[in-house]
PDB file of N, CA and C in Angstrom:
ATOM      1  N   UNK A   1       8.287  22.576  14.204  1.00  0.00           N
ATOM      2  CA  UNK A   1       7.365  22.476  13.089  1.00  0.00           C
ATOM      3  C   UNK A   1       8.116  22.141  11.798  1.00  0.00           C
ATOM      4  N   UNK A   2       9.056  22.971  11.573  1.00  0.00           N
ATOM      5  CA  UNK A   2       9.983  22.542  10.535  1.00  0.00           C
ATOM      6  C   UNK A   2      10.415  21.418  10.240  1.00  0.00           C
ATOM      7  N   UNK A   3      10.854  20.528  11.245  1.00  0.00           N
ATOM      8  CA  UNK A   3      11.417  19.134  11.859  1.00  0.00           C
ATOM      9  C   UNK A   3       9.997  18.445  11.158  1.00  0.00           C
ATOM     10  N   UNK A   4       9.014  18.376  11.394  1.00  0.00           N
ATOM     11  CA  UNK A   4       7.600  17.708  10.964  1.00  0.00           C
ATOM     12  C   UNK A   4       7.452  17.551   9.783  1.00  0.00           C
ATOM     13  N   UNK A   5       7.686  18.983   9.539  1.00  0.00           N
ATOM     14  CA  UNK A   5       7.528  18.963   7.845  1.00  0.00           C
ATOM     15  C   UNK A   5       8.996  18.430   7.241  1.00  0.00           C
ATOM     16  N   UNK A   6       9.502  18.499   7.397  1.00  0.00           N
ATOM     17  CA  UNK A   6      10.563  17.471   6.873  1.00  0.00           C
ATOM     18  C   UNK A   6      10.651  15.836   6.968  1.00  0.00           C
ATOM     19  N   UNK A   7      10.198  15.787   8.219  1.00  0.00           N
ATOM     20  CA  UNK A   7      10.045  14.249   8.742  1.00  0.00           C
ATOM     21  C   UNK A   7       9.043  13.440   8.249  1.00  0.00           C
ATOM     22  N   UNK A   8       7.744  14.194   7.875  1.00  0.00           N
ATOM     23  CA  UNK A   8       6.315  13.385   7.731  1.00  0.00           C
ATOM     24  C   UNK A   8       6.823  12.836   6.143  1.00  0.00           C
ATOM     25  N   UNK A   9       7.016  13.204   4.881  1.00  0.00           N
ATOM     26  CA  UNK A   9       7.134  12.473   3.796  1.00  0.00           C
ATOM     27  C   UNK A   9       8.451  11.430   4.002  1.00  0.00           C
ATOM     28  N   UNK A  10       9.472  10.939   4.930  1.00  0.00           N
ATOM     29  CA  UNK A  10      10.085  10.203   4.994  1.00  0.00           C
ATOM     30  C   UNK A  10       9.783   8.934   5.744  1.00  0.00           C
ATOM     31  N   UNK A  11       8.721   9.158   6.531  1.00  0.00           N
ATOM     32  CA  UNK A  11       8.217   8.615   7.618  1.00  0.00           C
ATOM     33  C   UNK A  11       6.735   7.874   6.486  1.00  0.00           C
ATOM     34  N   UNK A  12       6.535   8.412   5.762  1.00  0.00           N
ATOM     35  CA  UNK A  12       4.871   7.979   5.242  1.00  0.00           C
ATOM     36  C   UNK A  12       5.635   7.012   3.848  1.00  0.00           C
ATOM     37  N   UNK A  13       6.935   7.507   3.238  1.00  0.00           N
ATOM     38  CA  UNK A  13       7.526   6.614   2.362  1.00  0.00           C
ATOM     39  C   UNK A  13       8.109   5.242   3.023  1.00  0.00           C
ATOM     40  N   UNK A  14       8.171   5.001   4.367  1.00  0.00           N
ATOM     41  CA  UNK A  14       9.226   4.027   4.915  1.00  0.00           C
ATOM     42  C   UNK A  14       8.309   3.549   5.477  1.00  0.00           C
ATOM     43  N   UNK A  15       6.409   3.896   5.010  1.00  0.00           N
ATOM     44  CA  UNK A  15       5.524   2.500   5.821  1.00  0.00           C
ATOM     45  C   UNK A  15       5.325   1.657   4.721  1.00  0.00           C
ATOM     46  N   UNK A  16       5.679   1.583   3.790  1.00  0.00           N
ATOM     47  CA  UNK A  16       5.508   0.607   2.518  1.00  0.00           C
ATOM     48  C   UNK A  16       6.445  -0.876   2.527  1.00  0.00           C
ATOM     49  N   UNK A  17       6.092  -1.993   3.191  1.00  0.00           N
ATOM     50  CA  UNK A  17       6.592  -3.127   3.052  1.00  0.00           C
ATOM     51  C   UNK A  17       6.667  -3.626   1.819  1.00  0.00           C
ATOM     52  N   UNK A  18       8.314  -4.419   1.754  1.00  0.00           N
ATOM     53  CA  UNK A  18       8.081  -5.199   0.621  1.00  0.00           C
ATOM     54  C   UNK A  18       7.151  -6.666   0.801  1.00  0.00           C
ATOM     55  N   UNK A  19       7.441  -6.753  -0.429  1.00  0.00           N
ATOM     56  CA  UNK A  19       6.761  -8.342  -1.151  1.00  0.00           C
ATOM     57  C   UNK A  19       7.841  -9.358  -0.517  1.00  0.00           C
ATOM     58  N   UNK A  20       7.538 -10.730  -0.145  1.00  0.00           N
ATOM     59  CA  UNK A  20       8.275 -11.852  -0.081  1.00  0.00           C
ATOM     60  C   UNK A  20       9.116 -12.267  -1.176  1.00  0.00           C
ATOM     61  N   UNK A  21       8.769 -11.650  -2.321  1.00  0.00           N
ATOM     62  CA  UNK A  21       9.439 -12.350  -4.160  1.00  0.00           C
ATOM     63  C   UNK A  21       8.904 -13.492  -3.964  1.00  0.00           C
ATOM     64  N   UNK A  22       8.771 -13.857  -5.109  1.00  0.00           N
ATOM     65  CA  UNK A  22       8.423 -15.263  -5.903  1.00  0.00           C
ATOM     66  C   UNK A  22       8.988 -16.397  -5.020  1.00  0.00           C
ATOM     67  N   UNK A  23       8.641 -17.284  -4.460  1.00  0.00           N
ATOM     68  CA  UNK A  23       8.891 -18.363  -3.551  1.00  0.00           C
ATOM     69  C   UNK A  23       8.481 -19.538  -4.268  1.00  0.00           C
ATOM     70  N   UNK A  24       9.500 -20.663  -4.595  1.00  0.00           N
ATOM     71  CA  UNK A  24       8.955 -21.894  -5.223  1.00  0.00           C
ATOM     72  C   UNK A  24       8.097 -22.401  -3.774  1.00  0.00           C
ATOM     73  N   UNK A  25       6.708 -23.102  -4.182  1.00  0.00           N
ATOM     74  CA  UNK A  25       6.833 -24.134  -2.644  1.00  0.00           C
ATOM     75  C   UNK A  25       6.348 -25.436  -3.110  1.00  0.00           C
ATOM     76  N   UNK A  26       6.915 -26.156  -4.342  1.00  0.00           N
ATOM     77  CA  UNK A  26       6.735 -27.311  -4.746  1.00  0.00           C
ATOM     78  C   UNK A  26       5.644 -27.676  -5.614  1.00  0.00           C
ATOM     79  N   UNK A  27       5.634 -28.696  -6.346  1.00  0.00           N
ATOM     80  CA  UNK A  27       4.780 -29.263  -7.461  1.00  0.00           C
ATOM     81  C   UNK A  27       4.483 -28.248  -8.310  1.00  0.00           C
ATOM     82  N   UNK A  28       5.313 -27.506  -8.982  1.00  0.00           N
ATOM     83  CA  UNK A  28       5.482 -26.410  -9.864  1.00  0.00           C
ATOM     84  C   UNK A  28       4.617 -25.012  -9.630  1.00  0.00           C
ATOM     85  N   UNK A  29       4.563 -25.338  -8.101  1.00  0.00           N
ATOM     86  CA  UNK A  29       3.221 -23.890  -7.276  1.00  0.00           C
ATOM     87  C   UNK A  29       4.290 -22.682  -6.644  1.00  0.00           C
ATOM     88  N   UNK A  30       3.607 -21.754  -7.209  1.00  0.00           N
ATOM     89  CA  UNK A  30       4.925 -20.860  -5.780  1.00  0.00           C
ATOM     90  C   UNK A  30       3.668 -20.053  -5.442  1.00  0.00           C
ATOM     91  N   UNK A  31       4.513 -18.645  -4.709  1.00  0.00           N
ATOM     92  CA  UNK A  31       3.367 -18.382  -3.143  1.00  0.00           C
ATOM     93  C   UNK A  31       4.406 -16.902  -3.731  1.00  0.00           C
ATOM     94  N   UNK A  32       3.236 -15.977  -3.095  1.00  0.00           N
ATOM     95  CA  UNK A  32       3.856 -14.373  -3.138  1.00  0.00           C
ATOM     96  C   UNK A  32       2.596 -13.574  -1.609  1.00  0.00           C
ATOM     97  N   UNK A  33       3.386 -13.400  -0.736  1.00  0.00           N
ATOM     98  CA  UNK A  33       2.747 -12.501  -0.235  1.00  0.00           C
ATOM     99  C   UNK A  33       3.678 -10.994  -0.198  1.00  0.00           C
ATOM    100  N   UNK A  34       2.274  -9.810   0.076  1.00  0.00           N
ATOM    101  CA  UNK A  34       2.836  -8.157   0.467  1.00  0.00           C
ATOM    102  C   UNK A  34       1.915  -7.769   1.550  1.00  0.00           C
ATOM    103  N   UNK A  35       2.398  -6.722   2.092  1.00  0.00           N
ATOM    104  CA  UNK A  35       1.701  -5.738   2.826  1.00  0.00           C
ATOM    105  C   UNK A  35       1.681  -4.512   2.379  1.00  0.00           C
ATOM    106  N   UNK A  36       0.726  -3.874   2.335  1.00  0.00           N
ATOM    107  CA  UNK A  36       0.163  -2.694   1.515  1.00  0.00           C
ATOM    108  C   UNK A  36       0.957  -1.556   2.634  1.00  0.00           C
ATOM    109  N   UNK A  37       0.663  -0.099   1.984  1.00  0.00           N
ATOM    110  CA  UNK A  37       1.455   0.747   2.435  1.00  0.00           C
ATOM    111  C   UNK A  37       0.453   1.509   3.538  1.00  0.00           C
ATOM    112  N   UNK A  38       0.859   2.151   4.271  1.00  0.00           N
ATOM    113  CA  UNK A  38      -0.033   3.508   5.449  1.00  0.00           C
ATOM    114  C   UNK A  38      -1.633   3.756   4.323  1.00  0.00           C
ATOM    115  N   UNK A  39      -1.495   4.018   3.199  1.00  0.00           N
ATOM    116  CA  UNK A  39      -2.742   4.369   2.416  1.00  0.00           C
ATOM    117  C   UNK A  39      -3.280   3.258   1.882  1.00  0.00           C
ATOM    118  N   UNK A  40      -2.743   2.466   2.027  1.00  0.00           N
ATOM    119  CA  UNK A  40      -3.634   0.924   1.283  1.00  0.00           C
ATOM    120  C   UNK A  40      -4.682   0.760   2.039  1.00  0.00           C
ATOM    121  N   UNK A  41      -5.786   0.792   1.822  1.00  0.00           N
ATOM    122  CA  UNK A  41      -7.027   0.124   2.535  1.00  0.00           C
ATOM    123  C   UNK A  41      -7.329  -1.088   2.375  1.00  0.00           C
ATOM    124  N   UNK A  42      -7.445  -1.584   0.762  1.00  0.00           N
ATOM    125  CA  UNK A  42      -8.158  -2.479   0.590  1.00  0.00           C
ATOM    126  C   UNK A  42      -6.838  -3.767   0.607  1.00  0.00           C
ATOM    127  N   UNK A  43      -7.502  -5.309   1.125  1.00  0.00           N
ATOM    128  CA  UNK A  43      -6.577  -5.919   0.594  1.00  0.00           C
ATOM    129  C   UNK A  43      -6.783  -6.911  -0.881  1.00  0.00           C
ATOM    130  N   UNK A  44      -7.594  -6.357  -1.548  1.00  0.00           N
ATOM    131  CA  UNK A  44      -8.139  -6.813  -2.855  1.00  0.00           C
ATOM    132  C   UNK A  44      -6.774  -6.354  -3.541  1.00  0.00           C
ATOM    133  N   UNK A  45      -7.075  -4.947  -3.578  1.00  0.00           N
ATOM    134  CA  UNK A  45      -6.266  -4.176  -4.273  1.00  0.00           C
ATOM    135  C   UNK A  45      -4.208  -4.274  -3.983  1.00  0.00           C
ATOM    136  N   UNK A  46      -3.942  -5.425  -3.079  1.00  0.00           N
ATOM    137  CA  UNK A  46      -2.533  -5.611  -2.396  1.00  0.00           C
ATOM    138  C   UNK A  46      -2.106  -6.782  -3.235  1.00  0.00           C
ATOM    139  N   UNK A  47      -3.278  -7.819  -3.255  1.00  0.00           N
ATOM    140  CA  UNK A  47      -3.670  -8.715  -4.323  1.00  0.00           C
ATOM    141  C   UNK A  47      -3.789  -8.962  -5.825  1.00  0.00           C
ATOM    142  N   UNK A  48      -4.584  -7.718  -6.034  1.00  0.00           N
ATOM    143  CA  UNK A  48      -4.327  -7.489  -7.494  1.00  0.00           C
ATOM    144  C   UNK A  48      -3.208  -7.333  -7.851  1.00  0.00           C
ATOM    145  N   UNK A  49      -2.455  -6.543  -7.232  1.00  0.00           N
ATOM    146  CA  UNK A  49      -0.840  -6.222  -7.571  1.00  0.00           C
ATOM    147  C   UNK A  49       0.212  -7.486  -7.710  1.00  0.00           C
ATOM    148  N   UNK A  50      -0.334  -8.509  -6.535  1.00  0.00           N
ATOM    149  CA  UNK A  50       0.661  -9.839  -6.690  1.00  0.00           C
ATOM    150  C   UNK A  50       0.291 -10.407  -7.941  1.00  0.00           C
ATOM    151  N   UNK A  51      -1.024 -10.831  -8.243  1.00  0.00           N
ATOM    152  CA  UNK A  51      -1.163 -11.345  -9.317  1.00  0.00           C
ATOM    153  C   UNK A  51      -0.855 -10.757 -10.542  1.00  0.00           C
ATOM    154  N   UNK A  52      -0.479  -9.215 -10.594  1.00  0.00           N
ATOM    155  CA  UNK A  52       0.145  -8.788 -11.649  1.00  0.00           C
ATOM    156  C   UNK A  52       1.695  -9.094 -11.831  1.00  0.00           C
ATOM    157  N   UNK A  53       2.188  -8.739 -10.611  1.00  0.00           N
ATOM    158  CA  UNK A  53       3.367  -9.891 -10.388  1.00  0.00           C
ATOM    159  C   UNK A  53       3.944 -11.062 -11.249  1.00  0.00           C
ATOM    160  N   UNK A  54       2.372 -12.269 -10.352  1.00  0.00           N
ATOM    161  CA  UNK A  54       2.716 -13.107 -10.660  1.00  0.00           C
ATOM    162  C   UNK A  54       2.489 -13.575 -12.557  1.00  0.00           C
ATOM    163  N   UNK A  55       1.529 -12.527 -13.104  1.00  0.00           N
ATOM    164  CA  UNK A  55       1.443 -12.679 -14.261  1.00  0.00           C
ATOM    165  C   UNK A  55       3.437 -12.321 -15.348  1.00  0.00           C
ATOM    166  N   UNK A  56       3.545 -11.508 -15.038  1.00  0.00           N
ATOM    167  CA  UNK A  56       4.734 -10.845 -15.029  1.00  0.00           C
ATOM    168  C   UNK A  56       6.175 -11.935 -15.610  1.00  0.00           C
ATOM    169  N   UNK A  57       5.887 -12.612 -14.000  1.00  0.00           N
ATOM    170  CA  UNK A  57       6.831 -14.506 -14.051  1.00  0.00           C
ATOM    171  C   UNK A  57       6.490 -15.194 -15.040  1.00  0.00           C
ATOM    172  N   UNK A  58       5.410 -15.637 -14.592  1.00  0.00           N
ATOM    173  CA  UNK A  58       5.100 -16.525 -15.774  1.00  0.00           C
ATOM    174  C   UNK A  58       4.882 -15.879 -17.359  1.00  0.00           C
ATOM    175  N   UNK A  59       4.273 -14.892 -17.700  1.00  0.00           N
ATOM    176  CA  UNK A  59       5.286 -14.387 -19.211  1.00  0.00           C
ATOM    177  C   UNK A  59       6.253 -14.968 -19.440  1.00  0.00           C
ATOM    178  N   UNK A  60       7.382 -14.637 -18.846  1.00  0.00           N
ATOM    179  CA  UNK A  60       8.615 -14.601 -18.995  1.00  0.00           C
ATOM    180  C   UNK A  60       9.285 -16.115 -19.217  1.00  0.00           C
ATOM    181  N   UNK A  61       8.436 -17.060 -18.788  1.00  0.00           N
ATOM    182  CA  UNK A  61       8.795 -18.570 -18.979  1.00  0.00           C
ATOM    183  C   UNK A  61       7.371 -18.978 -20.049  1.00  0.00           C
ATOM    184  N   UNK A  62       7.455 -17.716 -20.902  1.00  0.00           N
ATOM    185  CA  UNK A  62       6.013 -17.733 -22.044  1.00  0.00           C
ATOM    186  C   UNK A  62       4.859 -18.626 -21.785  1.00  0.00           C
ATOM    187  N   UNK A  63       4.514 -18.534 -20.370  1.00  0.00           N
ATOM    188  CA  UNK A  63       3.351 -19.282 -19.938  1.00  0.00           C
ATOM    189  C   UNK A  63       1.991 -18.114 -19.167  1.00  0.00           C
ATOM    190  N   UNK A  64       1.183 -18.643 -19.021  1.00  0.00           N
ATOM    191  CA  UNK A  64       0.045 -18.158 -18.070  1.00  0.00           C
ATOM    192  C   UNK A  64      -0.202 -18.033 -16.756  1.00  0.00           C
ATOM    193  N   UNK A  65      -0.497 -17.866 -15.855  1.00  0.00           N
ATOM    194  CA  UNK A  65      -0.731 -17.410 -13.866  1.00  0.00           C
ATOM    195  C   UNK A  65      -1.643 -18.184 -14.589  1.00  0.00           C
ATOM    196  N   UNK A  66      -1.962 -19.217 -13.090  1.00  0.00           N
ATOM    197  CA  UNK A  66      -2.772 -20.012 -13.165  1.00  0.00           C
ATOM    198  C   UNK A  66      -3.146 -20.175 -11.500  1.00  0.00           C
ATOM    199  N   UNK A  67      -4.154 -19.236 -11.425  1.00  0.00           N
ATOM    200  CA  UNK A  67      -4.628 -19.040 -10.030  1.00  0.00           C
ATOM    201  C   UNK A  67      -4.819 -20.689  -8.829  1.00  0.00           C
ATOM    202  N   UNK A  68      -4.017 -20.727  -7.964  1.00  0.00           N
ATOM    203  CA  UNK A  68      -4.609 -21.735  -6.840  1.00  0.00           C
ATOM    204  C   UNK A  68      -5.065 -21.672  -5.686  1.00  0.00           C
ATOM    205  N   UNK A  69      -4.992 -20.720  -5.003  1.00  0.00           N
ATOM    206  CA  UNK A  69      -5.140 -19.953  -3.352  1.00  0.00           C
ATOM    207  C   UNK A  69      -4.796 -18.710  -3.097  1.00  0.00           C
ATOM    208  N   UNK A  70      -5.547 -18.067  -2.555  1.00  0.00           N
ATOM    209  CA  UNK A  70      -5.552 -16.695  -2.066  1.00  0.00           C
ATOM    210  C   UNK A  70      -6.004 -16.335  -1.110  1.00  0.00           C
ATOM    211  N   UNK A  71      -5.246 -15.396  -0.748  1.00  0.00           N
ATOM    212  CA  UNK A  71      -6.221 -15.040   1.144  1.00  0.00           C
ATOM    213  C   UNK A  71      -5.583 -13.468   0.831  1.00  0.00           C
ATOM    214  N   UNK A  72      -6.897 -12.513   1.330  1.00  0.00           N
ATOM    215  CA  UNK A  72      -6.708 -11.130   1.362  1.00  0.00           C
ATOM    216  C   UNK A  72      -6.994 -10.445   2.790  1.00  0.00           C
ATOM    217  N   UNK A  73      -6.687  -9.610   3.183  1.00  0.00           N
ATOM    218  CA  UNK A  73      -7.203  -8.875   4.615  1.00  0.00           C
ATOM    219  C   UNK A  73      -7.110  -7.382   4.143  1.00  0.00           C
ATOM    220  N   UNK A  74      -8.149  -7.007   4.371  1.00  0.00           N
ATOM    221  CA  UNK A  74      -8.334  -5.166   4.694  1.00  0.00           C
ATOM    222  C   UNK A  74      -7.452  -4.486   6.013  1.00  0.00           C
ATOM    223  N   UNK A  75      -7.124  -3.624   5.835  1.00  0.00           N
ATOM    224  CA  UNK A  75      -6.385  -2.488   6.811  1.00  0.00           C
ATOM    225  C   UNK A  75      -7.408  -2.508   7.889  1.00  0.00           C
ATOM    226  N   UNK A  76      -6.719  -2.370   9.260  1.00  0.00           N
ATOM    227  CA  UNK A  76      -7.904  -2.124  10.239  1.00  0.00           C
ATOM    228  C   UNK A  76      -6.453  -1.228  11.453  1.00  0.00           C
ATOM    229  N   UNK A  77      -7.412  -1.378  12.413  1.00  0.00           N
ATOM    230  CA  UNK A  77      -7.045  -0.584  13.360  1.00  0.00           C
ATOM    231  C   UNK A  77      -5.329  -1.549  14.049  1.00  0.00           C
ATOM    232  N   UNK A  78      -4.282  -0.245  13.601  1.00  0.00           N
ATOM    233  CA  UNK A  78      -2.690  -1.064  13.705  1.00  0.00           C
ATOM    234  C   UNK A  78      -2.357  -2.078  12.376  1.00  0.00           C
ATOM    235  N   UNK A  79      -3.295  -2.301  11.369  1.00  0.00           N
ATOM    236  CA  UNK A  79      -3.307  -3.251  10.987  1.00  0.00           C
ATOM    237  C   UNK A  79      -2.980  -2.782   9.080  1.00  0.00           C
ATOM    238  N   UNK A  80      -1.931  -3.037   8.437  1.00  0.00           N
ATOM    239  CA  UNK A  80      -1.724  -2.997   7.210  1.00  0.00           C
ATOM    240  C   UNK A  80      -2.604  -4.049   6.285  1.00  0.00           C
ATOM    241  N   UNK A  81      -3.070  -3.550   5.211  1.00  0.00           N
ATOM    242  CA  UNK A  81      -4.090  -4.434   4.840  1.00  0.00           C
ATOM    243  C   UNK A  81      -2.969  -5.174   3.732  1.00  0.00           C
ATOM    244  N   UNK A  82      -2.951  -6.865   3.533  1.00  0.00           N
ATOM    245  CA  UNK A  82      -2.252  -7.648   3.078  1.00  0.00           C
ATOM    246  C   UNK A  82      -2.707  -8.792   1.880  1.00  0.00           C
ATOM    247  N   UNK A  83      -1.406  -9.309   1.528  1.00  0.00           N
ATOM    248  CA  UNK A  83      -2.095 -10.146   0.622  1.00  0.00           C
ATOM    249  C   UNK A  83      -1.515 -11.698   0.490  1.00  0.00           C
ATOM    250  N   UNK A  84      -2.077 -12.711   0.257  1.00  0.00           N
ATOM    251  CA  UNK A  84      -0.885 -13.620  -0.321  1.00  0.00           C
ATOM    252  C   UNK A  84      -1.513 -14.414  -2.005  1.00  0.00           C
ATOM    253  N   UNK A  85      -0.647 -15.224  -2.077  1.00  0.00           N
ATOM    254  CA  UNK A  85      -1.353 -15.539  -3.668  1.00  0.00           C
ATOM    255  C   UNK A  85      -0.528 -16.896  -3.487  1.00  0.00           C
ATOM    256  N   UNK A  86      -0.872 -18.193  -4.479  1.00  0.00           N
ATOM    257  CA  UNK A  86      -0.594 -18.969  -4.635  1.00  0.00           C
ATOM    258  C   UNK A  86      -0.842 -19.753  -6.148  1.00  0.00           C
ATOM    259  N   UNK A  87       0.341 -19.914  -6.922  1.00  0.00           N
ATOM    260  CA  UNK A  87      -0.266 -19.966  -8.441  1.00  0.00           C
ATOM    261  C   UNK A  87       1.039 -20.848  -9.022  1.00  0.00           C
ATOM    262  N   UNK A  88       0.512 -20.915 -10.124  1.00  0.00           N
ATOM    263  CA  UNK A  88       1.182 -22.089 -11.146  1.00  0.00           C
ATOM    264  C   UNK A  88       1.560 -21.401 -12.595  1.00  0.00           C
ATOM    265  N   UNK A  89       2.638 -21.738 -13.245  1.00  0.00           N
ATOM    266  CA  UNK A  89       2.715 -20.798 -14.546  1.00  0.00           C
ATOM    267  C   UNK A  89       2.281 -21.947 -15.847  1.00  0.00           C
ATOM    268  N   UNK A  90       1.251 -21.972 -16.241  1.00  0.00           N
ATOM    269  CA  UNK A  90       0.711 -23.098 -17.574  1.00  0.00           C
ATOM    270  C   UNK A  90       0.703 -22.147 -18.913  1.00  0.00           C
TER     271      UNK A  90
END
């Protein structure tokens, strides 16, 4: 029992995938996907986070996220709910 309780918060911190990072993929577009953690349900909300991300980048080259493609999925059964994004900095 002891073993459990020690094990379960190391085990529930190490289901959290990273992000791909910022990926150029040509004509000044890049691409960010993540997978949400054991408690992520939604994949809106995996999404929102990239595009905060990707807002983040583009600041920083004092420009705007300039949304082009997105695809989201909800958590299901085995299944981490995910995100990807595809954007431009104007």
């Amino acid at each position: 029992m002891r073993l459990l309780i020690i094990a379960l918060p190391f085990a529930l911190s190490g289901c959290a995938t990273p992000n791909t990072g910022i990926v150029p993929i040509g004509s000044g577009s890049y691409m960010i996907s993540k997978m949400g953690s054991m408690l992520t349900w939604s994949g809106g909300e995996v999404k929102a986070d990239l595009y905060r991300e990707a807002a983040v980048f583009c600041e920083k080259a004092g420009k705007q996220v300039e949304p082009v493609n997105s695809t989201s999925q909800d958590s299901g059964l085995a299944q981490y709910a995910s995100a990807e994004i595809q954007f431009r900095c104007k």
